[in-house]
C-alpha atoms as a PDB file:
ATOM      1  CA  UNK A   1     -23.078 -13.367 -25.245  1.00  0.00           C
ATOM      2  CA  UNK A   2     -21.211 -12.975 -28.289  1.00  0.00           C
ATOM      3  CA  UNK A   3     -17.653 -14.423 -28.768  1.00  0.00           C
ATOM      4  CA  UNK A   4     -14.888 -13.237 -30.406  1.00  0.00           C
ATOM      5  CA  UNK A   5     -14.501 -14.575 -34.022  1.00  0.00           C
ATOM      6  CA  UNK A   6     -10.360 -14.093 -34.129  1.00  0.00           C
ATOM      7  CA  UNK A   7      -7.910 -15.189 -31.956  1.00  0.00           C
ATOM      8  CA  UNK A   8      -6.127 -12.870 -30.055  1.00  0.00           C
ATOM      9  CA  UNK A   9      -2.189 -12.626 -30.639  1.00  0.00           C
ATOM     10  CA  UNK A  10       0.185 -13.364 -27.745  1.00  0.00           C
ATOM     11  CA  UNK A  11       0.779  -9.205 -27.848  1.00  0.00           C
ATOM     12  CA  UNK A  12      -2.059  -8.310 -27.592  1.00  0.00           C
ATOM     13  CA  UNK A  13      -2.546 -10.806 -24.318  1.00  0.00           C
ATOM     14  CA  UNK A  14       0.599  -9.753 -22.739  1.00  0.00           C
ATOM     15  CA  UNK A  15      -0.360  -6.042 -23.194  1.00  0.00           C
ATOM     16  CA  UNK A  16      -3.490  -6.801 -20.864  1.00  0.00           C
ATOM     17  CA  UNK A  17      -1.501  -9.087 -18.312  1.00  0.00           C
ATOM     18  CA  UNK A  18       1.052  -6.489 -17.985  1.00  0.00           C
ATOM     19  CA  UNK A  19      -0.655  -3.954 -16.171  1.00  0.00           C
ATOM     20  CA  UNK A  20      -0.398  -6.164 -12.932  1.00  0.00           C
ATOM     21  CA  UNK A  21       1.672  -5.418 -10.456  1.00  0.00           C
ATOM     22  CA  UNK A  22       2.486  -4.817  -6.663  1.00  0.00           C
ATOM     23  CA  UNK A  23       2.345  -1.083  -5.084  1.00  0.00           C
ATOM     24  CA  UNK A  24       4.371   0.178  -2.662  1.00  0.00           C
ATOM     25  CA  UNK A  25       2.271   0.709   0.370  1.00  0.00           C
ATOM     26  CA  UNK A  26       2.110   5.099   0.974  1.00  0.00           C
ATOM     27  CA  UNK A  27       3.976   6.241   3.925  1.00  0.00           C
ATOM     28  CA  UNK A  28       3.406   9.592   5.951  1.00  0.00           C
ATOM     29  CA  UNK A  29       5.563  11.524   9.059  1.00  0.00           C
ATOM     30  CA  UNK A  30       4.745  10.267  12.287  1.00  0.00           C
ATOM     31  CA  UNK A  31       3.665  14.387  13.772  1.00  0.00           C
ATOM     32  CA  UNK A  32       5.347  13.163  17.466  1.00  0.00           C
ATOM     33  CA  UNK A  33       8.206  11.050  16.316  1.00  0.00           C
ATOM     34  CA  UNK A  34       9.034  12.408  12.447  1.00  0.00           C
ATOM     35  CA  UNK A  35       9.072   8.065  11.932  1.00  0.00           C
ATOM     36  CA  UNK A  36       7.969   6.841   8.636  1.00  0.00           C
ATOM     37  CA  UNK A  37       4.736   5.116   9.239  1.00  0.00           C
ATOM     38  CA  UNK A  38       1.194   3.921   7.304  1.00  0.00           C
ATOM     39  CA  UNK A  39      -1.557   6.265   6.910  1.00  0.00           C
ATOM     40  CA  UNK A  40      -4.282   6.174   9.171  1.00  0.00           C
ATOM     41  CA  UNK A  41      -2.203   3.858  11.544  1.00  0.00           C
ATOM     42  CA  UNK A  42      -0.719   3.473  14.503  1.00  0.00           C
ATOM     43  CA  UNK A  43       2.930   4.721  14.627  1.00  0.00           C
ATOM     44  CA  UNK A  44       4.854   1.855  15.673  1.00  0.00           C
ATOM     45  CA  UNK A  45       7.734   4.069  16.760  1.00  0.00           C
ATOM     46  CA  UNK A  46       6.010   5.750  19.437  1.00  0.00           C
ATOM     47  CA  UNK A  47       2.078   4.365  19.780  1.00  0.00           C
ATOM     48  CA  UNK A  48       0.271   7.427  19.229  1.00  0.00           C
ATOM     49  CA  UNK A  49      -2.572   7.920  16.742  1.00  0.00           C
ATOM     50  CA  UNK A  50      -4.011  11.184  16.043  1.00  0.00           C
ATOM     51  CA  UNK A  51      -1.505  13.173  18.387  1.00  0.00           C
ATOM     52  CA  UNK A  52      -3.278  10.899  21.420  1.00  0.00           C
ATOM     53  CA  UNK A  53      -1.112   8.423  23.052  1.00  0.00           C
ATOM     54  CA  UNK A  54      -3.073   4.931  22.024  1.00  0.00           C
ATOM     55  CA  UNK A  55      -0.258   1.763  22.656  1.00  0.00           C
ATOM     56  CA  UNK A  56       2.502   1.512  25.095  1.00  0.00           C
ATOM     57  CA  UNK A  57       5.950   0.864  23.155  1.00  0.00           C
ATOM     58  CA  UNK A  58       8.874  -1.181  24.517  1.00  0.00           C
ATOM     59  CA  UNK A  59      12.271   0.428  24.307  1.00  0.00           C
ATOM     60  CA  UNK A  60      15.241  -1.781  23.363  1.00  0.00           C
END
C-alpha cells in the first residue's frame, strides 16, 4: 500500500474530524394521540402502533 510522502497539516486533519457529530433522532405525529414520537415505534403516549392498539399505558 502506498504511504503518503508529506505530512498532513493540522487543517487539513481537523477538516476530516469535523464532520462528526450527533443527529437528532426524526420524530413523526402519533395518528391517535397527535404525540411526538419515533418512527416506526411504539407511541409511548398511547401504545398503539400502526392505528392497532399494541401496549397498555398507565395514566398518572
Amino acid at each position: 500500500m502506498a504511504n503518503p510522502t508529506s505530512r498532513h497539516t493540522r487543517s487539513r486533519r481537523n477538516k476530516r474530524r469535523a464532520n462528526w457529530k450527533g443527529v437528532n433522532p426524526t420524530l413523526s405525529a402519533c395518528p391517535s394521540c397527535n404525540e411526538m414520537k419515533l418512527s416506526h415505534h411504539v407511541c409511548p403516549n398511547c401504545g398503539t402502533y400502526d392505528k392497532k392498539k399494541v401496549m397498555l399505558v398507565e395514566t398518572k
